[in-house]
C-alpha atoms as a PDB file:
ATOM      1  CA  UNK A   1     -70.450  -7.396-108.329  1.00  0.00           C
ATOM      2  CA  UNK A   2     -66.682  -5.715-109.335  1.00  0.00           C
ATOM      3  CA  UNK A   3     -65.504  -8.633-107.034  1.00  0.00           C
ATOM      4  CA  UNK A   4     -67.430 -11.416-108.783  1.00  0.00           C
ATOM      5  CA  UNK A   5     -66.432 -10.339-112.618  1.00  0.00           C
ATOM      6  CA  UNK A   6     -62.801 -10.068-111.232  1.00  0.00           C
ATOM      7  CA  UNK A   7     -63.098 -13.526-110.373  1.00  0.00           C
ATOM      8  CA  UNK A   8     -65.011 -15.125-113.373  1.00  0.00           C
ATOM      9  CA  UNK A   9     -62.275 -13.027-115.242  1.00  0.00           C
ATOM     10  CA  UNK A  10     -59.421 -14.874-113.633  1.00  0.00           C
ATOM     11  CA  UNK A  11     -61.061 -18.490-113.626  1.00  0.00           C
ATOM     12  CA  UNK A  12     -61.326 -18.124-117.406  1.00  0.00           C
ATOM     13  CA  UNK A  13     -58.301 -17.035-117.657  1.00  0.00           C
ATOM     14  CA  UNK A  14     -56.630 -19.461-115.432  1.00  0.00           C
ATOM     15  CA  UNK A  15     -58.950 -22.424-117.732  1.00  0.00           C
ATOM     16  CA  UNK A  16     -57.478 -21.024-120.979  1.00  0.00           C
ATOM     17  CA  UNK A  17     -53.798 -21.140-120.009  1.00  0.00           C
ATOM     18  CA  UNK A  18     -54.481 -24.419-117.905  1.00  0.00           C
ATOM     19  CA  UNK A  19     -55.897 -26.234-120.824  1.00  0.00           C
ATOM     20  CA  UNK A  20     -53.270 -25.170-123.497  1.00  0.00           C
ATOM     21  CA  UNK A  21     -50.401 -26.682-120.736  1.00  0.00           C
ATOM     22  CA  UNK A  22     -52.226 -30.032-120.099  1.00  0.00           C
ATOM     23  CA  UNK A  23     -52.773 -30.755-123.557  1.00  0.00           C
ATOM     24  CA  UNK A  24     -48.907 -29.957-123.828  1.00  0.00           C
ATOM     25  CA  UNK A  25     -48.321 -32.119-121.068  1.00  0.00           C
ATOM     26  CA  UNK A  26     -50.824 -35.185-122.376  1.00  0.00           C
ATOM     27  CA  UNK A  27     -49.059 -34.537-125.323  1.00  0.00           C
ATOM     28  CA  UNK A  28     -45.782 -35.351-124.101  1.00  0.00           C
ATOM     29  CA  UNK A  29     -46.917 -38.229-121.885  1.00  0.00           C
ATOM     30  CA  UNK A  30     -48.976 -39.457-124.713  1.00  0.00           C
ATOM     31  CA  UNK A  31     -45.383 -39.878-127.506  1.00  0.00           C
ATOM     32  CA  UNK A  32     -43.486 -41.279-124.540  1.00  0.00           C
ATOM     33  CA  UNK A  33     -46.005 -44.096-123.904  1.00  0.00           C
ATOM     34  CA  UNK A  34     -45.940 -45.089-127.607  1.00  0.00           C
ATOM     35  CA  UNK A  35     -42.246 -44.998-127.539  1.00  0.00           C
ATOM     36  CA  UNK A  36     -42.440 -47.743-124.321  1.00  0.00           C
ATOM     37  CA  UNK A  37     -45.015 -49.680-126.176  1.00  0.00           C
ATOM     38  CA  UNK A  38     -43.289 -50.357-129.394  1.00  0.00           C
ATOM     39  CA  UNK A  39     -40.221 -50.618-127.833  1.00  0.00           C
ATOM     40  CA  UNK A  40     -38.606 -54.531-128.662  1.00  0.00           C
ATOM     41  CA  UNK A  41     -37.886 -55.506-124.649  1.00  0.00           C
ATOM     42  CA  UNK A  42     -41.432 -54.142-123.798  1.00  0.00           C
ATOM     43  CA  UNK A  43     -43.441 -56.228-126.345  1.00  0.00           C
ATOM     44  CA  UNK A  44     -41.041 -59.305-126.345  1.00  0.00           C
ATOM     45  CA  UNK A  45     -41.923 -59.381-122.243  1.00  0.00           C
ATOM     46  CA  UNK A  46     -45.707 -58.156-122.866  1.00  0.00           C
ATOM     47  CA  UNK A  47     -45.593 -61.343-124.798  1.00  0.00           C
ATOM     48  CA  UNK A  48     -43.675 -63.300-122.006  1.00  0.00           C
ATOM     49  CA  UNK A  49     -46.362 -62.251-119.506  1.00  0.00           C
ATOM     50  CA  UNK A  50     -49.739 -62.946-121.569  1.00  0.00           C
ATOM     51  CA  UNK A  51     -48.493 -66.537-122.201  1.00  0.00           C
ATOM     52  CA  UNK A  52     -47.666 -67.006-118.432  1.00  0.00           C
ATOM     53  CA  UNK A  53     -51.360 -65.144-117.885  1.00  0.00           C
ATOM     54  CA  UNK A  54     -52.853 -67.805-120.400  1.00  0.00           C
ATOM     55  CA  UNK A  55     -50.891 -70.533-118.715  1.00  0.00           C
ATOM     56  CA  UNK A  56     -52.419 -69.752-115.088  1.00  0.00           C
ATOM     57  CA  UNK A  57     -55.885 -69.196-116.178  1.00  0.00           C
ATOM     58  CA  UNK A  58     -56.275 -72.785-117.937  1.00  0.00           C
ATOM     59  CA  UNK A  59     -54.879 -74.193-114.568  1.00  0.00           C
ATOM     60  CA  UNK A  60     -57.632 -71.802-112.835  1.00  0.00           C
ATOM     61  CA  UNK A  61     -60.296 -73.670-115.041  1.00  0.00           C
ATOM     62  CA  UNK A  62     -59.441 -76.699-114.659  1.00  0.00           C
ATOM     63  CA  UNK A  63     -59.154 -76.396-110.544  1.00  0.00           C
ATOM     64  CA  UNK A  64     -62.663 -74.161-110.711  1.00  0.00           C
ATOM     65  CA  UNK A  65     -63.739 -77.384-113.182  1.00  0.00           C
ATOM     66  CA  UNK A  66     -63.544 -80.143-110.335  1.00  0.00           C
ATOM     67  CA  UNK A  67     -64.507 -77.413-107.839  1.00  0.00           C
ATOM     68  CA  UNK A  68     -67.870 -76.133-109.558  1.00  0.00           C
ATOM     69  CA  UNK A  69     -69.131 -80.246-108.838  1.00  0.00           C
ATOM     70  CA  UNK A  70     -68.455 -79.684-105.065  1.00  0.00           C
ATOM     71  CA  UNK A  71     -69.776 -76.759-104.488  1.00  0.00           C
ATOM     72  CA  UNK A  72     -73.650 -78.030-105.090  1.00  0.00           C
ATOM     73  CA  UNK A  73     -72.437 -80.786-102.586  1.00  0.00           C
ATOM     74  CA  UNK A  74     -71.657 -78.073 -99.870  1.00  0.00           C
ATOM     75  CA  UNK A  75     -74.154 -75.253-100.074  1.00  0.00           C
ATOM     76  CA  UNK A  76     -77.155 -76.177 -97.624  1.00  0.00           C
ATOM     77  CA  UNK A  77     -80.457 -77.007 -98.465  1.00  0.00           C
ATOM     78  CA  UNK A  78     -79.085 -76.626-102.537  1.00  0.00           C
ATOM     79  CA  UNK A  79     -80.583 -79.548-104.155  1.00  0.00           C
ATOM     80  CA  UNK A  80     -78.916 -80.547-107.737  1.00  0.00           C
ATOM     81  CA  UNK A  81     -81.694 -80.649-110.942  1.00  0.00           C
ATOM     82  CA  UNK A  82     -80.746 -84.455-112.021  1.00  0.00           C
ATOM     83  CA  UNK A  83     -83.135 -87.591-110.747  1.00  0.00           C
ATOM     84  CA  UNK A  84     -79.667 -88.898-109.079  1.00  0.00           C
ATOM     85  CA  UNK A  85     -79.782 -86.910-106.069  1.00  0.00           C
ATOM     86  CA  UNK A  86     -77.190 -87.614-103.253  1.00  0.00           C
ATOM     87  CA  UNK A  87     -77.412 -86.588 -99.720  1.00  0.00           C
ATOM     88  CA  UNK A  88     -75.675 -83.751 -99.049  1.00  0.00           C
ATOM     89  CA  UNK A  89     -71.983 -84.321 -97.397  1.00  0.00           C
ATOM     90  CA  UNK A  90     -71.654 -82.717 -94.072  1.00  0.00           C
ATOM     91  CA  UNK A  91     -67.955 -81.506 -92.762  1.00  0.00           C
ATOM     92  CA  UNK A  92     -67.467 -81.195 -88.893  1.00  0.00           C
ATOM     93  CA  UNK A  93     -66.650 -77.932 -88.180  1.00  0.00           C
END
């Protein structure tokens, strides 16, 4: 019983003083980050990077665009919903 007290004792303990240094610590880490963040370089290349993101996601949709009619095409026994049905297209292979 002396044994598990001692321990529950220490654990606390060890919580109290580990808590008061990591808020210290997320503390710290948090500041820095905002420094980065509103830093001129960082945003004027944040920008530089979400209009190259935008740039390669409109080509994305419009490859995915003239892929979404093919796929239909190529998945087996997937008939399409419109009265113009066309036989599927079958690739050696």
């Amino acid at each position: 019983m002396k044994t598990r007290m001692m321990f529950m004792a220490g654990a606390a303990i060890g919580y109290v003083l580990g808590t008061k240094a990591g808020r210290e610590r997320y503390e710290q880490i948090k500041r820095l980050s905002q420094q980065v963040s509103e830093n001129p370089n960082v945003q004027e290349t944040a920008g530089r990077l979400r209009a190259k993101g935008e740039e390669f996601a409109g080509t994305a949709r419009g490859k995915a665009g003239h892929l979404k009619d093919r796929v239909p095409e190529q998945v087996p026994g997937r008939h399409k919903a419109s009265s113009e049905e066309q036989p599927p297209q079958v690739y050696p292979g």
